[in-house]
N, C-alpha and C. Protein backbone atom coordinates (compact mmCIF):
# COMPACT_ATOMS: atom_id res chain seq x y z
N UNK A 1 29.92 6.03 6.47
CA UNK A 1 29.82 6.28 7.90
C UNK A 1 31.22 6.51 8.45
N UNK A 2 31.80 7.54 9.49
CA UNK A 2 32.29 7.79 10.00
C UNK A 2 32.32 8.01 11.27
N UNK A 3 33.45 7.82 11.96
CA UNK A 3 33.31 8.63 13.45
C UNK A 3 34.28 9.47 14.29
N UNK A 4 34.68 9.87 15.42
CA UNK A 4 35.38 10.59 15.81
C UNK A 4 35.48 9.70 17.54
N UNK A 5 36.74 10.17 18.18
CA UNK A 5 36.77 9.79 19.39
C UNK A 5 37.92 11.25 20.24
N UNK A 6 37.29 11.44 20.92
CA UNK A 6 37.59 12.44 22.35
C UNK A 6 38.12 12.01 23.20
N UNK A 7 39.34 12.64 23.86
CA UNK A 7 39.60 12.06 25.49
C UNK A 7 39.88 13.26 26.01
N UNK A 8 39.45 13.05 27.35
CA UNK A 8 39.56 14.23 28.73
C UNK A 8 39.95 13.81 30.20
N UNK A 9 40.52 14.39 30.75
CA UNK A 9 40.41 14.25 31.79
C UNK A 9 39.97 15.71 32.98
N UNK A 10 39.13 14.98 33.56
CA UNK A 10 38.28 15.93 34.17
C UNK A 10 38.38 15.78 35.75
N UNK A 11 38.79 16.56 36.79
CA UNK A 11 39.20 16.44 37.95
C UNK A 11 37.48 16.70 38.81
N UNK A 12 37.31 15.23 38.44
CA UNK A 12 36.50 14.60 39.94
C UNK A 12 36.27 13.34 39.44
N UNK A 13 35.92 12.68 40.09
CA UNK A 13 35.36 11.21 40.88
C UNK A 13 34.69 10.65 39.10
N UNK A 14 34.76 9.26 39.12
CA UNK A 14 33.92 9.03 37.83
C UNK A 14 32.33 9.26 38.41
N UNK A 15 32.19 8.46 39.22
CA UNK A 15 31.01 8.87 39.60
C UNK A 15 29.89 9.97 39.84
N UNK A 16 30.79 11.17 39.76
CA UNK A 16 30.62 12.58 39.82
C UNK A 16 30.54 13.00 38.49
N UNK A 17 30.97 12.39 37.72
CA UNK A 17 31.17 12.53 36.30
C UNK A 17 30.12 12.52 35.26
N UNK A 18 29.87 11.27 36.30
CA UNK A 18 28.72 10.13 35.18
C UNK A 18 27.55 10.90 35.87
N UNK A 19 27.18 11.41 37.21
CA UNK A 19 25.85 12.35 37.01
C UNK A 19 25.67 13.35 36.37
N UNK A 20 27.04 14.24 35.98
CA UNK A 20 26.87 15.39 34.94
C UNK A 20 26.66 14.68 33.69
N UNK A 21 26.70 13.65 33.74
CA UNK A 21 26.51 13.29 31.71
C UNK A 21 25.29 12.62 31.87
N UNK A 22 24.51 12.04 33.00
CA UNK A 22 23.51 11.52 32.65
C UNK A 22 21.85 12.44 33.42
N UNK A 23 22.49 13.25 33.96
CA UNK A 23 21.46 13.91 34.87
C UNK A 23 21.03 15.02 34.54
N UNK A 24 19.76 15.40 34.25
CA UNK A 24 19.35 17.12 33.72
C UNK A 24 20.33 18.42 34.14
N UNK A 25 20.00 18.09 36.04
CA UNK A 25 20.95 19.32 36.80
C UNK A 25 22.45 19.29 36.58
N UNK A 26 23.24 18.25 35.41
CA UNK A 26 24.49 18.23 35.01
C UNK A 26 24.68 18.36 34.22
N UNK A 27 23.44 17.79 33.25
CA UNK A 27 23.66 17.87 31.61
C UNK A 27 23.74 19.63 31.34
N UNK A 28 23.12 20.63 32.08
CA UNK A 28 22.83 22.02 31.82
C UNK A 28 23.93 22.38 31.95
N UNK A 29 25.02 22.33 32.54
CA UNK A 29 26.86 22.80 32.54
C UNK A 29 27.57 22.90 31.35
N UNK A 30 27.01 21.65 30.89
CA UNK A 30 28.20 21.56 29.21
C UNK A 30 27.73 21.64 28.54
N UNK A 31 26.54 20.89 27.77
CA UNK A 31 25.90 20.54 26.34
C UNK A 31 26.16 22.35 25.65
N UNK A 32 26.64 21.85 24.62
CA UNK A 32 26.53 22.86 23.26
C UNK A 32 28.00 23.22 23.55
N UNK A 33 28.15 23.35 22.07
CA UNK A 33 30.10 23.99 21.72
C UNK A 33 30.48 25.13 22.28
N UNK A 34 29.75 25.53 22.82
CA UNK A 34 30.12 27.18 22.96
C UNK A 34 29.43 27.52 24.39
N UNK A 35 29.24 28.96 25.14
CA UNK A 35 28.90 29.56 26.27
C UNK A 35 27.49 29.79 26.18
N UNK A 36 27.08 29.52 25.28
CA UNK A 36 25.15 29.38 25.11
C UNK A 36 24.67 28.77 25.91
N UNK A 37 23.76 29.34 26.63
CA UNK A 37 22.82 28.42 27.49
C UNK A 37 22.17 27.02 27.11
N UNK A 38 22.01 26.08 27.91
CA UNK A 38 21.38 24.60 27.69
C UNK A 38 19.93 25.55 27.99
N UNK A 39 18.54 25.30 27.40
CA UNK A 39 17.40 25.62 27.77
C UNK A 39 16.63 24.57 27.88
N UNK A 40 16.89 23.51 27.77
CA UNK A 40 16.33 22.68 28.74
C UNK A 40 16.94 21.00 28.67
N UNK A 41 16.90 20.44 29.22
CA UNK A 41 17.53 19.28 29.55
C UNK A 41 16.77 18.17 30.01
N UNK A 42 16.32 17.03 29.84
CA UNK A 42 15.76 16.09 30.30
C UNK A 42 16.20 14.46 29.64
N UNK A 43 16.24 13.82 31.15
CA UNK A 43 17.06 12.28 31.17
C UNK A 43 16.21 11.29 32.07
N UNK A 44 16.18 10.23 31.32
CA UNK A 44 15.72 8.81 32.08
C UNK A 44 16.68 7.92 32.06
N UNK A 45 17.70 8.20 32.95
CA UNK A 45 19.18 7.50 32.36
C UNK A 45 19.46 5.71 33.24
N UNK A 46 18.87 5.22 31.92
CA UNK A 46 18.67 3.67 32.57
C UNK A 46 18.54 3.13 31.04
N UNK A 47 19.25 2.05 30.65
CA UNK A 47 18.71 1.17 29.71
C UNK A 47 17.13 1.40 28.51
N UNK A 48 17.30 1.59 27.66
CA UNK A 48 15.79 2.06 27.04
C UNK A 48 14.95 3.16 27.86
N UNK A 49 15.18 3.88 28.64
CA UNK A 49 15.33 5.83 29.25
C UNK A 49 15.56 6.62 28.07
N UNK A 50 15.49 7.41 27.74
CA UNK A 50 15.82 8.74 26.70
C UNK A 50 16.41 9.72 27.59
N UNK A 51 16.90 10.84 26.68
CA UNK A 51 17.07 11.98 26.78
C UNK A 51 17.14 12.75 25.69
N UNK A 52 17.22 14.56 26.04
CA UNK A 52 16.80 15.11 24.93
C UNK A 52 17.09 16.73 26.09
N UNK A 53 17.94 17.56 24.81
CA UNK A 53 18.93 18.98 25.58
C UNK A 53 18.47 19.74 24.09
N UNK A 54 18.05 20.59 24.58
CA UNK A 54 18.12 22.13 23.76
C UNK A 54 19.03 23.08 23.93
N UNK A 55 19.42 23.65 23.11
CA UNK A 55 20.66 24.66 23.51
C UNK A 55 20.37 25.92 22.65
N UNK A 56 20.98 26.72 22.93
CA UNK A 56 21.24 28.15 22.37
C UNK A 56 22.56 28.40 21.82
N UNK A 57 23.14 28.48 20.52
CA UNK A 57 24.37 29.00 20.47
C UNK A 57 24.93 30.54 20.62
N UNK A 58 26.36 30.52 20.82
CA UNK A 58 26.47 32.27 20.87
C UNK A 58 25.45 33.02 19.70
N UNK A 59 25.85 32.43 18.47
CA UNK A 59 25.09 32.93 17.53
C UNK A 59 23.13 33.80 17.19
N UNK A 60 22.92 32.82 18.69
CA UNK A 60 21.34 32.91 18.75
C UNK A 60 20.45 31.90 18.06
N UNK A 61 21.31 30.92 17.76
CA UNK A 61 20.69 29.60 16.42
C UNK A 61 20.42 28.79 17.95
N UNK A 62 19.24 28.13 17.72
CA UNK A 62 18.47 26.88 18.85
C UNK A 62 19.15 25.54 18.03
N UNK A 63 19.31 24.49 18.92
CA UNK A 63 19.75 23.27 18.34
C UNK A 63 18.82 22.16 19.44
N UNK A 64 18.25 20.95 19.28
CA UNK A 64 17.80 20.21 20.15
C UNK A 64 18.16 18.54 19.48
N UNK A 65 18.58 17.80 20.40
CA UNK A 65 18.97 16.24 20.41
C UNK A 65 18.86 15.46 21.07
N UNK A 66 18.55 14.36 20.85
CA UNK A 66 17.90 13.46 21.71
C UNK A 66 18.19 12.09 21.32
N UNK A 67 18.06 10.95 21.97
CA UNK A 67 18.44 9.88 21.69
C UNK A 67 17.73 8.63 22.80
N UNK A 68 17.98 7.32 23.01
CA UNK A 68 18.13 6.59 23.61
C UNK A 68 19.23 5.74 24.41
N UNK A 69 18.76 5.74 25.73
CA UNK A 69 19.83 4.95 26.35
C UNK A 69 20.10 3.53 25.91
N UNK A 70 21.42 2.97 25.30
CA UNK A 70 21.60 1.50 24.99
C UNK A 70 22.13 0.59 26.00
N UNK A 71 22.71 1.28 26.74
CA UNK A 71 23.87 0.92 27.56
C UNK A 71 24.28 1.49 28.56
N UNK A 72 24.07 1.00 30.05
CA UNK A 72 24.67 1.88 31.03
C UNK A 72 25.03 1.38 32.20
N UNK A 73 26.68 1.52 32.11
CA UNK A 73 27.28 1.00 33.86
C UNK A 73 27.86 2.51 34.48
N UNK A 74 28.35 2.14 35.45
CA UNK A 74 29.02 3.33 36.51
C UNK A 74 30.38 4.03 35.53
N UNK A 75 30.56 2.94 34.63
CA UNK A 75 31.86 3.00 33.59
C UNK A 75 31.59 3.46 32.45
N UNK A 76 30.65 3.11 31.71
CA UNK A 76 30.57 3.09 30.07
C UNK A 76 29.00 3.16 30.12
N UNK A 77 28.61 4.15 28.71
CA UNK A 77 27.41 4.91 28.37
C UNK A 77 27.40 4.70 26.85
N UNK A 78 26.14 4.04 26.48
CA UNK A 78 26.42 3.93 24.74
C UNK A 78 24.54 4.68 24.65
N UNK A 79 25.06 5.19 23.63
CA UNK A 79 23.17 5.88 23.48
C UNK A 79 23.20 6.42 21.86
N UNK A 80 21.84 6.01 21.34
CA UNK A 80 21.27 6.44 20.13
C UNK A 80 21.68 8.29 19.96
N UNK A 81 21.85 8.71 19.18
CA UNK A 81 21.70 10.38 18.85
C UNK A 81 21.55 10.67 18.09
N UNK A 82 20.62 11.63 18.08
CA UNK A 82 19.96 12.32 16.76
C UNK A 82 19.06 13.92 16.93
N UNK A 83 19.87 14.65 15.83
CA UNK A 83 19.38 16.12 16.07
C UNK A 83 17.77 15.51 15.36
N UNK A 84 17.32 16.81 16.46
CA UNK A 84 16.04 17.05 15.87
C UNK A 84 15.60 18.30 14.71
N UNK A 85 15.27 17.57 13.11
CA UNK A 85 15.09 18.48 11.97
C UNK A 85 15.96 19.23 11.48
N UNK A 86 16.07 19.84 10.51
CA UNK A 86 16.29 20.53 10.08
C UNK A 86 17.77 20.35 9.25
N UNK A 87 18.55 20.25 8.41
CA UNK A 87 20.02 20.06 7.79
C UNK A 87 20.44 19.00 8.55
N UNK A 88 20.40 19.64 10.50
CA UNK A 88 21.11 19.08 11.33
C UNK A 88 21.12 17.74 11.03
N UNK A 89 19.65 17.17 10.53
CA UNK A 89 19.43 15.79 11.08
C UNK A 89 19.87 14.78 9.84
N UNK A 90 21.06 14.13 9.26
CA UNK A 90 21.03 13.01 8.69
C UNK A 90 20.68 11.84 9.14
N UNK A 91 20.01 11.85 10.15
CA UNK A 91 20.06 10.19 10.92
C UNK A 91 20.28 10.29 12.08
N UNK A 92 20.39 9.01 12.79
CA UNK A 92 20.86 8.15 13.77
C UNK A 92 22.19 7.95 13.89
N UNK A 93 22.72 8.55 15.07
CA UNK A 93 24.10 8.22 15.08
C UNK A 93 24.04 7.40 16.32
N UNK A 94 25.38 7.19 16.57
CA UNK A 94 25.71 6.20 18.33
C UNK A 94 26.83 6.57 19.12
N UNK A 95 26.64 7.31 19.92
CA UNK A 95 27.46 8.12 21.14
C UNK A 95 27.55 7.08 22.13
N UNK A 96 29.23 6.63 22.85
CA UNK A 96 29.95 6.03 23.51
C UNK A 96 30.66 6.70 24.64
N UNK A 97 30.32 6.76 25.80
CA UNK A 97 30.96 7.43 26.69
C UNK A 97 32.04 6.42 27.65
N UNK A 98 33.09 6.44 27.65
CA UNK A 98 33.79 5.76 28.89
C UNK A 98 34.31 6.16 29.87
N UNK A 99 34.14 5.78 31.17
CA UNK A 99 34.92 6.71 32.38
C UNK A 99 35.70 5.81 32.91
N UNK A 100 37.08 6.63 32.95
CA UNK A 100 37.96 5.49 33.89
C UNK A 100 38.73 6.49 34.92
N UNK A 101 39.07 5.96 36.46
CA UNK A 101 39.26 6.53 37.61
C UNK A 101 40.64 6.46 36.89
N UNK A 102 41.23 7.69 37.32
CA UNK A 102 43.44 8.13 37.07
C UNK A 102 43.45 8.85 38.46
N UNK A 103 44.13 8.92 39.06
CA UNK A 103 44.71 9.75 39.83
C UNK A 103 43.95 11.05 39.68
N UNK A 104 44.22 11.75 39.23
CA UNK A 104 43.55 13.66 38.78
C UNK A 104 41.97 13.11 38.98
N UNK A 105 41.22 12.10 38.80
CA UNK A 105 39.66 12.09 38.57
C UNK A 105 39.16 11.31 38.22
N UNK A 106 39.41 12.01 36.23
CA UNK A 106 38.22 10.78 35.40
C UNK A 106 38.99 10.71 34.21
N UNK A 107 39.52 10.27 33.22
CA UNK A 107 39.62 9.90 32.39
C UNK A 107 38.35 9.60 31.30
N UNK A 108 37.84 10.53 30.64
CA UNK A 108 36.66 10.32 29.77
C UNK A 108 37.38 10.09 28.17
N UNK A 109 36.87 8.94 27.88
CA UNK A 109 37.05 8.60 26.26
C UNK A 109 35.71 9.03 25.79
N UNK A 110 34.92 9.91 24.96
CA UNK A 110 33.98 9.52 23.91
C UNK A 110 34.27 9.64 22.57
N UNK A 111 33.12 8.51 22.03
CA UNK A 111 33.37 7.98 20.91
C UNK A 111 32.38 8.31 19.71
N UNK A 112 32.16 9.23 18.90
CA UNK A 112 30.68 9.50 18.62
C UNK A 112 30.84 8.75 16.65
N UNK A 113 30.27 7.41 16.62
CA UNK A 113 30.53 6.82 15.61
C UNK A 113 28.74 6.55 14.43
N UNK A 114 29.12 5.90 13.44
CA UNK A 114 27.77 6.33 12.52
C UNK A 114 27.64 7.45 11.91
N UNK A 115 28.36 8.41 12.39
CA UNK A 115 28.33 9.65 11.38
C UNK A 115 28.03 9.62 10.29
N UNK A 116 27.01 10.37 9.29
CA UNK A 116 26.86 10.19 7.94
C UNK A 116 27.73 10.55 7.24
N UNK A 117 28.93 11.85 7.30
CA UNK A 117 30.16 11.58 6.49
C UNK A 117 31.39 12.28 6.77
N UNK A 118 32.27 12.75 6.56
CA UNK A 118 33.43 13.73 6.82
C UNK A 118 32.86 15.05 7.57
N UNK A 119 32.19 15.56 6.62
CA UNK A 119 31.59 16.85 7.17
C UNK A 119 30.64 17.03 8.63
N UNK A 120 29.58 15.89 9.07
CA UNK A 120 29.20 15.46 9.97
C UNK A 120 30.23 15.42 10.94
N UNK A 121 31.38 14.41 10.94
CA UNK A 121 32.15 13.86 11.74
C UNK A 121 32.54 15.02 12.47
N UNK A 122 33.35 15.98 11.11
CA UNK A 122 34.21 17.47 11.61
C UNK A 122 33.24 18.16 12.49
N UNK A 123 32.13 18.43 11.77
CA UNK A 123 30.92 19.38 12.90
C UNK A 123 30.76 19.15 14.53
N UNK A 124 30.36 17.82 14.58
CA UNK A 124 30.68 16.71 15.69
C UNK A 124 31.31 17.05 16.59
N UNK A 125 32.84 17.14 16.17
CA UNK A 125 34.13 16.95 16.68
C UNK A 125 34.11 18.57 17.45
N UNK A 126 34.19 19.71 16.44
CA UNK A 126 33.74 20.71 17.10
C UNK A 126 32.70 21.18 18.04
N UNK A 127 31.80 20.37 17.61
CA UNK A 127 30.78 20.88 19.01
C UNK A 127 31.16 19.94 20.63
N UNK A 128 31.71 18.44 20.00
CA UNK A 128 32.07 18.14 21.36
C UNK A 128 33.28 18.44 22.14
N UNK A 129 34.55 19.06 20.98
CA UNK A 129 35.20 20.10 21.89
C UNK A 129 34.66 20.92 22.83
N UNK A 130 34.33 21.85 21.92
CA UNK A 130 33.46 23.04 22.69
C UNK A 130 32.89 21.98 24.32
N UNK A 131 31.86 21.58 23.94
CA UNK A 131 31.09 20.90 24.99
C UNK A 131 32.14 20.27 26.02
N UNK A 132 33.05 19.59 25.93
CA UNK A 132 33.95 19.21 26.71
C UNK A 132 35.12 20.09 27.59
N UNK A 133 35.22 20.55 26.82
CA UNK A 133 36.00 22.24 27.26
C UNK A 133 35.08 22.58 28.47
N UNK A 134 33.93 22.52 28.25
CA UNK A 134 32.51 23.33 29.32
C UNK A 134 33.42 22.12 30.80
N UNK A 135 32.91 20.90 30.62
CA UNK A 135 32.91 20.02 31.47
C UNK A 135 33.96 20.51 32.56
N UNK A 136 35.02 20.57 31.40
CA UNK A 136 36.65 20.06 32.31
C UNK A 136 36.54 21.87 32.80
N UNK A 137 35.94 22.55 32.05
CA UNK A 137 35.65 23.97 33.18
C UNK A 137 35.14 23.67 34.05
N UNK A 138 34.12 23.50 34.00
CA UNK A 138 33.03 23.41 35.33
C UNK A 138 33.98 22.29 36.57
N UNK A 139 34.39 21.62 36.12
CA UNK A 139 35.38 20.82 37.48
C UNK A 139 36.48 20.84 38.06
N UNK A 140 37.09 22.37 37.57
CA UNK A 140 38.17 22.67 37.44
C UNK A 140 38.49 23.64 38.59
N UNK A 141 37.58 24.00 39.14
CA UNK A 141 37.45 24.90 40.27
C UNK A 141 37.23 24.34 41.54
């Protein structure tokens, strides 16, 4: 098992933050590495709530993931993840989100740990670039 950890800072409010990461009409901005459309998005973002985002890559390849909520303050987000089928899916992983107020906004740490191995981790790492790149676009204006 392996994992990877991300930091960003993203110019708005944590609170503003934390509805794009936990809310359908926010989650559709970023999810997926690349400029592919999210095609659909849905969140029950509360303690044992789910969610679950489909995406499109440039490529034209569909990807969909979903998980459970473990954990959730105004600050910190811990949730089950797991692609649905196909290569994608070795398992159950555990995605860690932290928001902390800086000056500029938000300060986002995530942490995406459990990975099944190197190659997982790297894939990971690239798609939540990509995906994070989206974010700190979309708030950047």
């Amino acid at each position: 098992m392996t994992s990877l950890t991300l930091v960003r800072r993203i110019k708005a409010r944590p609170s503003i933050v934390f509805d794009a990461i936990t809310r359908p009409e926010g989650m559709v901005y970023w999810y997926g590495p690349d400029a592919g459309p999210v095609l659909a998005a849905e969140s029950d973002p509360r303690v044992g709530g789910r969610f679950r985002v489909r995406f499109r890559t440039l490529d034209g390849s569909e990807h969909a993931c979903g998980g459970e909520y473990l954990e959730m303050t105004q600050s910190r987000l811990a949730m089950s993840w797991r692609w649905e089928g196909g290569a994608e899916d070795p398992g159950e992983s555990r995605l860690e989100i932290t928001l902390r107020p800086i000056p500029e906004g938000t300060e986002l740490t995530l942490t995406h740990s459990r990975l099944h191995d190197a190659e997982s981790a790297h894939g990971h790492e690239t798609g939540w670039t990509g995906a994070l790149d989206k974010l700190e676009r979309h708030f950047s204006h």
